[in-house]
N, C-alpha and C. Protein backbone atom coordinates (compact mmCIF):
# COMPACT_ATOMS: atom_id res chain seq x y z
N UNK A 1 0.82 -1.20 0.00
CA UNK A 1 0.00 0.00 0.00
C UNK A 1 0.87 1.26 0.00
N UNK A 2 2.54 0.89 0.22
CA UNK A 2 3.16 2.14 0.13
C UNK A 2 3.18 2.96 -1.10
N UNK A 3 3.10 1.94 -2.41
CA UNK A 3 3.30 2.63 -3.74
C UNK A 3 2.10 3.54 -3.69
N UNK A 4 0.69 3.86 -3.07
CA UNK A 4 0.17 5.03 -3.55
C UNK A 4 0.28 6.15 -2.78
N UNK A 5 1.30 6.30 -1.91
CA UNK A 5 1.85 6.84 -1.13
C UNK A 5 2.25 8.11 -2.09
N UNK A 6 2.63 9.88 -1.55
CA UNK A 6 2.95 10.75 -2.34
C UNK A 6 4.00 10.44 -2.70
N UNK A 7 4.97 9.84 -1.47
CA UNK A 7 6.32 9.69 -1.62
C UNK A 7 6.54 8.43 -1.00
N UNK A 8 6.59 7.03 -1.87
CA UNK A 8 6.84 6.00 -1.37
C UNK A 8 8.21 5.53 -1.42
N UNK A 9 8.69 4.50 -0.25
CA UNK A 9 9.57 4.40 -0.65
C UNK A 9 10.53 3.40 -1.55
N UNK A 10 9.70 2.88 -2.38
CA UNK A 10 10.07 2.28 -3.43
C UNK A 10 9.00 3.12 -4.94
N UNK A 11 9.77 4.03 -5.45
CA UNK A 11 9.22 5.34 -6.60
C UNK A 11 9.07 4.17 -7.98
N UNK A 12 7.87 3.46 -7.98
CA UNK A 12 7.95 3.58 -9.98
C UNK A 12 8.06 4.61 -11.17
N UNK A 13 8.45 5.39 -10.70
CA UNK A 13 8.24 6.56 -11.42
C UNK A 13 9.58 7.37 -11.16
N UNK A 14 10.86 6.47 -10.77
CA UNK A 14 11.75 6.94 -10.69
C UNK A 14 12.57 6.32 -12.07
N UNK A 15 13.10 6.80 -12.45
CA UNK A 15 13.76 6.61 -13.80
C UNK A 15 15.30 5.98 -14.12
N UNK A 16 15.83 6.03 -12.91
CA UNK A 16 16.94 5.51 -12.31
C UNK A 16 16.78 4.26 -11.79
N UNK A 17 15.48 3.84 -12.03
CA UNK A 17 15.37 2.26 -11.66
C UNK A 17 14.27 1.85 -12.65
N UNK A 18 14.47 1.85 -14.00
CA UNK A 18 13.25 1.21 -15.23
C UNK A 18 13.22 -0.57 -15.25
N UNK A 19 11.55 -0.34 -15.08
CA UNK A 19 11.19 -1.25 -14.79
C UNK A 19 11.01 -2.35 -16.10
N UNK A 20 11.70 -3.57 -16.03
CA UNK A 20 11.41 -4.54 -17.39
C UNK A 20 10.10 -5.24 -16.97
N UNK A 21 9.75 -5.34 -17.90
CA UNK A 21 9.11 -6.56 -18.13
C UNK A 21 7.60 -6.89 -19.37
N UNK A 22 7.55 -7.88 -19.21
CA UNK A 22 6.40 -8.12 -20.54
C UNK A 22 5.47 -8.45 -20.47
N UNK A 23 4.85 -7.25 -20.27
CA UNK A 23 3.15 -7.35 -20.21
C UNK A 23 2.40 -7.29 -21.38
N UNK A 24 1.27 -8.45 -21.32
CA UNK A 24 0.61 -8.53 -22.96
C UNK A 24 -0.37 -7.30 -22.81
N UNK A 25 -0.69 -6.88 -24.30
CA UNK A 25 -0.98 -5.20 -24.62
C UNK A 25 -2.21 -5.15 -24.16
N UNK A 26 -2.54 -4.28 -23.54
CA UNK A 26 -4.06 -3.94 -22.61
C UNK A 26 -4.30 -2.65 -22.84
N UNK A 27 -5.25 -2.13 -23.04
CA UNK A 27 -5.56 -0.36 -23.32
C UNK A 27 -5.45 -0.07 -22.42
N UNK A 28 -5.65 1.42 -21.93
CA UNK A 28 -5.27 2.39 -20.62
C UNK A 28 -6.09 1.87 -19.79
N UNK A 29 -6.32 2.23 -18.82
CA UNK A 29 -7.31 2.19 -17.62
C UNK A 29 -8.14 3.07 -18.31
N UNK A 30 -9.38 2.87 -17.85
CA UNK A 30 -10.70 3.81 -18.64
C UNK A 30 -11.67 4.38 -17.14
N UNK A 31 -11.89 5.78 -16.98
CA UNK A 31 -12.63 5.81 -16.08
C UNK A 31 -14.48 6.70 -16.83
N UNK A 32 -15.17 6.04 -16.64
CA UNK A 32 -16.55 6.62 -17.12
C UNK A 32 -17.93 6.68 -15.90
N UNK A 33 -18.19 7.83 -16.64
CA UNK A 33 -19.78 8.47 -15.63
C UNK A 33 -18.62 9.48 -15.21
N UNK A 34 -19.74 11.32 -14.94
CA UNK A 34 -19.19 11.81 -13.85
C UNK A 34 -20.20 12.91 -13.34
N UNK A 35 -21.14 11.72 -12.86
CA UNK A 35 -22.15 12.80 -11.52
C UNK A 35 -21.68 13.30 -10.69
N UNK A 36 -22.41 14.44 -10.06
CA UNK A 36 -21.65 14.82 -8.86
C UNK A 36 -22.89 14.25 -7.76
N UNK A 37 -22.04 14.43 -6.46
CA UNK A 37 -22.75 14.14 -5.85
C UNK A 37 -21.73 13.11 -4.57
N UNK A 38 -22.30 12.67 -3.68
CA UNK A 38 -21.83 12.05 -2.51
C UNK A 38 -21.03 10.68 -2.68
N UNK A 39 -20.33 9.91 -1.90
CA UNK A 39 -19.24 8.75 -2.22
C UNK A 39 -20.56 8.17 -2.47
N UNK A 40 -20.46 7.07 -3.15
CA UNK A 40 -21.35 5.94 -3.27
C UNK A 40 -22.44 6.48 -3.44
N UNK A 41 -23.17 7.45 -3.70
CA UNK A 41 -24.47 7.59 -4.29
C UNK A 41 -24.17 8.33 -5.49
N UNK A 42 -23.47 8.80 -5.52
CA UNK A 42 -23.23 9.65 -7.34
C UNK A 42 -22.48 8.40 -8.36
N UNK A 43 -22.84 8.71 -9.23
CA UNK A 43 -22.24 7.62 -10.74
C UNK A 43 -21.17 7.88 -11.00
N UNK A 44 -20.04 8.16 -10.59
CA UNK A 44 -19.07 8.76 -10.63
C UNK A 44 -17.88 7.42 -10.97
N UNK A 45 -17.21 7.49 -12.19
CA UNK A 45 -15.81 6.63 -12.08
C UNK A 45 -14.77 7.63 -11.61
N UNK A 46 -13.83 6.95 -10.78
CA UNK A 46 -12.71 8.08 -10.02
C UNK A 46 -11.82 7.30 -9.43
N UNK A 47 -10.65 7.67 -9.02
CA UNK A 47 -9.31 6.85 -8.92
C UNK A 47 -8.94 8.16 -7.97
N UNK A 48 -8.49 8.38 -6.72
CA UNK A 48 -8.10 8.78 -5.69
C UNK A 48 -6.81 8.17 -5.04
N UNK A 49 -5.80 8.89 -4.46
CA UNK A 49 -4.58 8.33 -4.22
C UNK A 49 -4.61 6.71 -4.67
N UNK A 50 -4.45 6.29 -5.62
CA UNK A 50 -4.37 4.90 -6.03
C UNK A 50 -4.11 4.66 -7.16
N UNK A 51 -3.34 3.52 -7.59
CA UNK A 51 -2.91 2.74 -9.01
C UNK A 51 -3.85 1.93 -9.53
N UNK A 52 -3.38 2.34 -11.06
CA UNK A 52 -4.92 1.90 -11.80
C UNK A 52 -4.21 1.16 -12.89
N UNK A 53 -3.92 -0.28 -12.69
CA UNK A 53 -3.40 -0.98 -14.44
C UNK A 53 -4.08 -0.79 -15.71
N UNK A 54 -3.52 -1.01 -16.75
CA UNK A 54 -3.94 -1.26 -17.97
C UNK A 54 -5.06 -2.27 -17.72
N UNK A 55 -5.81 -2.00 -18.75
CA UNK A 55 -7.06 -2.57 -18.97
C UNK A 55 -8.04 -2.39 -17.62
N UNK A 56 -8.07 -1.84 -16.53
CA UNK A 56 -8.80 -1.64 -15.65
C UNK A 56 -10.43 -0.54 -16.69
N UNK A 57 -11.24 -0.65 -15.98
CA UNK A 57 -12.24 0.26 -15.92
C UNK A 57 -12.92 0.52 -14.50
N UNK A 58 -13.18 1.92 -14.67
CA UNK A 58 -13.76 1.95 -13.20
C UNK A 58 -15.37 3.04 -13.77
N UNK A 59 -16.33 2.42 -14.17
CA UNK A 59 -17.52 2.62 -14.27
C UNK A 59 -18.19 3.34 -13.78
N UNK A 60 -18.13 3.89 -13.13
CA UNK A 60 -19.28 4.85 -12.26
C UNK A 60 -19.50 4.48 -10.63
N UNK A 61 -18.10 3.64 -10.47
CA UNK A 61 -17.55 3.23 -9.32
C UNK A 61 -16.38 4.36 -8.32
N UNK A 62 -16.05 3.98 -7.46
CA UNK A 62 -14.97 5.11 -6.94
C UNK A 62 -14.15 4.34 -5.87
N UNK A 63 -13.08 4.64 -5.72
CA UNK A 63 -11.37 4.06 -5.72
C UNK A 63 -10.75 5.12 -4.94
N UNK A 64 -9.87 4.32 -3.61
CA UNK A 64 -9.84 5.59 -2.52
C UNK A 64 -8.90 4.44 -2.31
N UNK A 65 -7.16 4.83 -2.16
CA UNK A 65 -6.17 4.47 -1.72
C UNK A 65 -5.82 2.87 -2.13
N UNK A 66 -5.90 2.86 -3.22
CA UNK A 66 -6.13 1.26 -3.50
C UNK A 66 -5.42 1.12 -4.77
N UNK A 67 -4.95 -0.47 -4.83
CA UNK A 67 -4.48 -0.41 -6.35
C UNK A 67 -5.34 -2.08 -7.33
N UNK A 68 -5.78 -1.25 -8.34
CA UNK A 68 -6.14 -1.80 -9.16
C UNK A 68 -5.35 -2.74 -10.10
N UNK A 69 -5.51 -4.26 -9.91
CA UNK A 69 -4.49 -5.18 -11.12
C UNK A 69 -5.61 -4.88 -12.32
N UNK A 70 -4.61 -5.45 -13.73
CA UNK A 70 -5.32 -5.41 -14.88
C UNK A 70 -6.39 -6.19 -15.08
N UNK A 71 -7.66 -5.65 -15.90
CA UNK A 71 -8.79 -5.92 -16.58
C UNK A 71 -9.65 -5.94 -15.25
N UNK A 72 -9.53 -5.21 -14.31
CA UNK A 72 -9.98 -5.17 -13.04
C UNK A 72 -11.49 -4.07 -13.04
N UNK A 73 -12.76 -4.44 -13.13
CA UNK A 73 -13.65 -3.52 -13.63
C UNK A 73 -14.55 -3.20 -12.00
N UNK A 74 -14.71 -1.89 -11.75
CA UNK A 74 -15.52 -1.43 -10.58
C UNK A 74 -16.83 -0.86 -11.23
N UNK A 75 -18.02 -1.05 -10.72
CA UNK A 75 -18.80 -1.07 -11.42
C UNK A 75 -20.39 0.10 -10.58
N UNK A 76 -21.05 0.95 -11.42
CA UNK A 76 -21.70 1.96 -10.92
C UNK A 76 -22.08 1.75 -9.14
N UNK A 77 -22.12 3.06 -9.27
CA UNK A 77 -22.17 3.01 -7.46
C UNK A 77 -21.32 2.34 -6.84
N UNK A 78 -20.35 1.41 -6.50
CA UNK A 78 -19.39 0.84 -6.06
C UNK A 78 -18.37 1.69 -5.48
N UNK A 79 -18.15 1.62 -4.17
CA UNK A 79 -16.80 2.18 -3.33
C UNK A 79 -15.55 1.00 -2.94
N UNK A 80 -14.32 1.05 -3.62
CA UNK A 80 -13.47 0.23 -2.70
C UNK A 80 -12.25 1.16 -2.21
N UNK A 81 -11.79 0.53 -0.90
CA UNK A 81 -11.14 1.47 -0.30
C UNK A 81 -10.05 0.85 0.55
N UNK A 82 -9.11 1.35 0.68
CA UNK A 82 -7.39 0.81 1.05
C UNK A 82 -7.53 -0.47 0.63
N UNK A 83 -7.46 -1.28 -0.62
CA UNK A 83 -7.82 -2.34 -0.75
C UNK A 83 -7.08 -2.53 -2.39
N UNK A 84 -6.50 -4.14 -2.17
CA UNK A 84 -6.06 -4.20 -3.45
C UNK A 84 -6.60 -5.81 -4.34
N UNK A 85 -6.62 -5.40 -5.79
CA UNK A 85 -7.30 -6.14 -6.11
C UNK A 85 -6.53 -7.04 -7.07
N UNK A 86 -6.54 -7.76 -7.16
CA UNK A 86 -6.03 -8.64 -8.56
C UNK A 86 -6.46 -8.42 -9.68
N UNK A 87 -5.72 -9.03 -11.03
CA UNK A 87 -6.30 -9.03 -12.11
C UNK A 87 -8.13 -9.99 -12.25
N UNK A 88 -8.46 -9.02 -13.28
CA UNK A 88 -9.82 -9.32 -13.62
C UNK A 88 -11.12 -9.90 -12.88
N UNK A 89 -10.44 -9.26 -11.43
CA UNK A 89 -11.81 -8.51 -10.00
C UNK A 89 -12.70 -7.83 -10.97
N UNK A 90 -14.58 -8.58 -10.64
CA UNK A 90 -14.92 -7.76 -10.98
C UNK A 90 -16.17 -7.60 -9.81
N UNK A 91 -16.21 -5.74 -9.45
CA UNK A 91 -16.53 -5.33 -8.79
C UNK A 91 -17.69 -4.83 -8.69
N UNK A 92 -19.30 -5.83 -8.72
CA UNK A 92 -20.57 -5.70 -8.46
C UNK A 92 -21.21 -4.16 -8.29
N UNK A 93 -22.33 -3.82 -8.59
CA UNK A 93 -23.10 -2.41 -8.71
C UNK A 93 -23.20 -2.38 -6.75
N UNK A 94 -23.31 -1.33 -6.54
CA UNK A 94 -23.51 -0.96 -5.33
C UNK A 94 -22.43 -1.52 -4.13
N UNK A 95 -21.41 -2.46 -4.36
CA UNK A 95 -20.88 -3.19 -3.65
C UNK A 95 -19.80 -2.01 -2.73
N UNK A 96 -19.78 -2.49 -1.61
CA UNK A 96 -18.36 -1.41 0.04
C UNK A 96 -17.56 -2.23 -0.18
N UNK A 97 -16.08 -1.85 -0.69
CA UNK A 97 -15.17 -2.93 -0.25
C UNK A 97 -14.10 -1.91 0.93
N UNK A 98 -13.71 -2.69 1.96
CA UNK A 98 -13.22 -2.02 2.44
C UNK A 98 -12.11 -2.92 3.44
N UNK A 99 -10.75 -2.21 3.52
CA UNK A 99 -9.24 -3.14 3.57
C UNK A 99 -9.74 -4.69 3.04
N UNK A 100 -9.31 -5.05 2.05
CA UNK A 100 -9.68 -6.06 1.25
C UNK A 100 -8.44 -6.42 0.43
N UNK A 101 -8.12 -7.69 0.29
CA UNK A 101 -7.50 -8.04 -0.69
C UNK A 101 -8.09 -9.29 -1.38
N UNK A 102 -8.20 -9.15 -3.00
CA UNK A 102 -9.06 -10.08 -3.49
C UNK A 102 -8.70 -10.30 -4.71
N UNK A 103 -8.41 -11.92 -4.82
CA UNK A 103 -7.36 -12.69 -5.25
C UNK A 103 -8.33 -12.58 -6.82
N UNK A 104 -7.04 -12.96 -7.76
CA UNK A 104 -7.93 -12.59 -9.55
C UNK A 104 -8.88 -13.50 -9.87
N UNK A 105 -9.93 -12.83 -10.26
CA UNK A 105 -11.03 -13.60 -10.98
C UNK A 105 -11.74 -13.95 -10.16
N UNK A 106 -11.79 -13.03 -9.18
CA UNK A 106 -13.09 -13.17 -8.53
C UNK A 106 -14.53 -12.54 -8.58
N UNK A 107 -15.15 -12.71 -8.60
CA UNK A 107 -16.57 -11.46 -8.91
C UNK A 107 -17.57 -11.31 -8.03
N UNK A 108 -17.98 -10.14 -7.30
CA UNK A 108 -18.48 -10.09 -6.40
C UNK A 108 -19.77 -9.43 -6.86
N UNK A 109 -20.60 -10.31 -6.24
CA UNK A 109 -21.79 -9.80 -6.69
C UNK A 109 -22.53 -8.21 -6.39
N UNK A 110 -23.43 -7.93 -6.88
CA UNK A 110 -24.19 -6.44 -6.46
C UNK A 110 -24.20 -6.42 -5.53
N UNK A 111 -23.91 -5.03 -4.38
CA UNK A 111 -24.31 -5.52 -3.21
C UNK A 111 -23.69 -5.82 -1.97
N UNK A 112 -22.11 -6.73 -2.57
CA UNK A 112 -21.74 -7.02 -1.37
C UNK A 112 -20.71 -6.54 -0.77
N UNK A 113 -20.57 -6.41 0.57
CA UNK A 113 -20.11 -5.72 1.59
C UNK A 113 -19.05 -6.43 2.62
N UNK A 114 -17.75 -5.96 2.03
CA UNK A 114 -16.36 -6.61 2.78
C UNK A 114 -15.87 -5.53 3.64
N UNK A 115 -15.58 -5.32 4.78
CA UNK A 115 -14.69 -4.67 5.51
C UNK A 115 -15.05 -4.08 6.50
N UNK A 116 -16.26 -3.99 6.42
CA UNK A 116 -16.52 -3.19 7.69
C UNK A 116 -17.54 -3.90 8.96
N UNK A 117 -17.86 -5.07 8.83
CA UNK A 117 -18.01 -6.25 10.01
C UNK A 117 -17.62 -7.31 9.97
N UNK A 118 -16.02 -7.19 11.10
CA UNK A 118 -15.63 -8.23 10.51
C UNK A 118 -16.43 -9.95 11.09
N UNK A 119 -16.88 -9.70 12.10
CA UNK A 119 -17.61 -11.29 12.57
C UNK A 119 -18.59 -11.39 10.95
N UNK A 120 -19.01 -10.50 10.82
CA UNK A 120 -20.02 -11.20 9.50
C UNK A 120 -18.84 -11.34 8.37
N UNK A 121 -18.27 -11.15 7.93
CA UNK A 121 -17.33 -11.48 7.12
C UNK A 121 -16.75 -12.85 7.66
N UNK A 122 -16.16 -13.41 8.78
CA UNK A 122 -15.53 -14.24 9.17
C UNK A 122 -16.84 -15.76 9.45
N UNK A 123 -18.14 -15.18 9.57
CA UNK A 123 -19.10 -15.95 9.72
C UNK A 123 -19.39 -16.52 8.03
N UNK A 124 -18.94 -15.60 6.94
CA UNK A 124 -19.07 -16.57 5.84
C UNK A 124 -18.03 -17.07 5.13
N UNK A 125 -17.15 -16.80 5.76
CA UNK A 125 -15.90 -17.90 5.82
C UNK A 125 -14.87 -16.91 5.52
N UNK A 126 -14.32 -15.84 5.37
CA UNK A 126 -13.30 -14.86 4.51
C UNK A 126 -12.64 -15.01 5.70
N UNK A 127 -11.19 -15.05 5.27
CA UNK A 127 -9.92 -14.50 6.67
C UNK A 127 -9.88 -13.31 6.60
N UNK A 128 -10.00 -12.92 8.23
CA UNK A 128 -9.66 -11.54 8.10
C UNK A 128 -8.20 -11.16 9.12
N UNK A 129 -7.17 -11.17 8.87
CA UNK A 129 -6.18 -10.80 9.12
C UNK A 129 -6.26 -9.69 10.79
N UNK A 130 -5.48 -10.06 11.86
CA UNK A 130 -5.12 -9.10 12.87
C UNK A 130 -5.44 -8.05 12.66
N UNK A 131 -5.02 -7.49 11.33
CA UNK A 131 -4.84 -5.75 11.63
C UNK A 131 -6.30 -5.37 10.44
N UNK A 132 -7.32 -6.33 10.05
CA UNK A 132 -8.36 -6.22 9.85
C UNK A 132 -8.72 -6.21 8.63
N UNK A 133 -7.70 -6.92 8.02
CA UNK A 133 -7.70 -7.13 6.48
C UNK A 133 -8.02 -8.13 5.99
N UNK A 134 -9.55 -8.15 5.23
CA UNK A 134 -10.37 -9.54 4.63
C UNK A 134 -9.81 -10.12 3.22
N UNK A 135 -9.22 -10.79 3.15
CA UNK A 135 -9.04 -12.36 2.14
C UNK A 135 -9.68 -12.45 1.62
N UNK A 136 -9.93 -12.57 -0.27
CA UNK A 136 -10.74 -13.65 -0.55
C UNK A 136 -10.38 -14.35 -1.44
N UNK A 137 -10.47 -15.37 -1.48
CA UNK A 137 -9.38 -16.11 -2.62
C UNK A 137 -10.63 -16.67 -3.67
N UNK A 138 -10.28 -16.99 -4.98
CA UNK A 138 -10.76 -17.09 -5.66
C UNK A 138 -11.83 -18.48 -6.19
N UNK A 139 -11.47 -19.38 -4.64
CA UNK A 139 -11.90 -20.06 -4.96
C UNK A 139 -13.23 -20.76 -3.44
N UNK A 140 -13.76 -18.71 -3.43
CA UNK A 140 -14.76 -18.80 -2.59
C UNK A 140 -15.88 -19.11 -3.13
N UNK A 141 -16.92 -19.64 -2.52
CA UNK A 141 -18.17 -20.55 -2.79
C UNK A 141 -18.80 -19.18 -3.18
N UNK A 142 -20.12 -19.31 -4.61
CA UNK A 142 -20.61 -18.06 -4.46
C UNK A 142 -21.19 -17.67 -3.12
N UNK A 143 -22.08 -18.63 -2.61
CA UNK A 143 -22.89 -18.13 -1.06
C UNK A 143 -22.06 -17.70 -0.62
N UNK A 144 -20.65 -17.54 -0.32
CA UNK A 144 -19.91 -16.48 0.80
C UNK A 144 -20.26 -15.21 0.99
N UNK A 145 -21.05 -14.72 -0.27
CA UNK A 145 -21.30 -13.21 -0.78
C UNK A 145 -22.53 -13.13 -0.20
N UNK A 146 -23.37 -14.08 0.02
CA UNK A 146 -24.34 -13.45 0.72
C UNK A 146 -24.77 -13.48 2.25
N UNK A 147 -25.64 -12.56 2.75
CA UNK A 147 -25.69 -12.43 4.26
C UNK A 147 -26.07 -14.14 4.93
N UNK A 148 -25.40 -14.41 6.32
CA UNK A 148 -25.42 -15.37 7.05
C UNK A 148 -26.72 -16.15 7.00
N UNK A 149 -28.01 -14.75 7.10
CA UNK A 149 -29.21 -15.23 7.66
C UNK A 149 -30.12 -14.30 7.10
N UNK A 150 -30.14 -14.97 5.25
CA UNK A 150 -30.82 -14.28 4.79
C UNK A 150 -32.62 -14.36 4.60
N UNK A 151 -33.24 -13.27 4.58
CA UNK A 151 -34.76 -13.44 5.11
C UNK A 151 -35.43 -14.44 4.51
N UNK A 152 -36.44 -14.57 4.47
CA UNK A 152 -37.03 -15.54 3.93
C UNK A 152 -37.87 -14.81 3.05
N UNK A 153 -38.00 -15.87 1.91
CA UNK A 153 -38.61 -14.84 0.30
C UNK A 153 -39.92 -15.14 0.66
């Protein structure tokens, strides 16, 4: 989490240390929608102290200290926050992510809500780390995403 730091201390963007390597060709990061209006209720795509890979989109979603891997899509109304994501996360309409790390190719449905209780998070199985940081690896059951004790239809 140091790289979205103003001044981290390892600089990609220092030039005295160019970085190799071979990444297959992905267009820019794309950010679209721009309502105004409050976190999570305006349509807003936005990228805030945070790294955004190639091929990312961030939809009408919004991005607060976090770094985005490639083809990584956040999707309307959506907040994630100090939280990093793997390649080709894709990030459900309305969904809180919050201190999260979430392993590639995972997709979280509309809706759902990581970070900010952690017994309900830990009640549908996610690790959540000492210092309060939820896991999810990619090879969570879809039901993890939904609430413990959901009502009856």
């Amino acid at each position: 989490m140091d790289l979205v730091a103003v001044d981290p201390l390892l600089n990609l963007y220092d030039n005295a240390w160019p970085i190799r390597t071979a990444l297959p060709p992905q267009p820019p990061p794309k950010f679209v929608f721009g309502e105004e209006g409050a976190v999570g209720v305006a349509r807003r795509g936005e990228a805030i102290d945070s790294m955004v890979c190639p091929g990312a989109i961030v939809s009408g979603g919004q991005v607060r200290r976090s770094l985005l891997s490639s083809a990584v899509r956040v999707n309307s109304y959506a907040v994630v926050e100090d939280s990093i994501l793997f390649d080709r996360v894709d990030v459900g309409r309305h969904c809180r992510i919050r201190k999260a790390i979430i392993d590639k190719d995972v997709k979280l449905p509309s809706g759902t809500v990581l970070g900010f209780d952690h017994d309900h998070d830990r009640a549908r199985g996610f690790t959540v780390t000492e210092s309060g940081i939820v896991v999810v690896s990619k090879s969570e059951p879809a039901d993890s995403f939904q609430a413990p004790n959901p009502k009856p239809g």
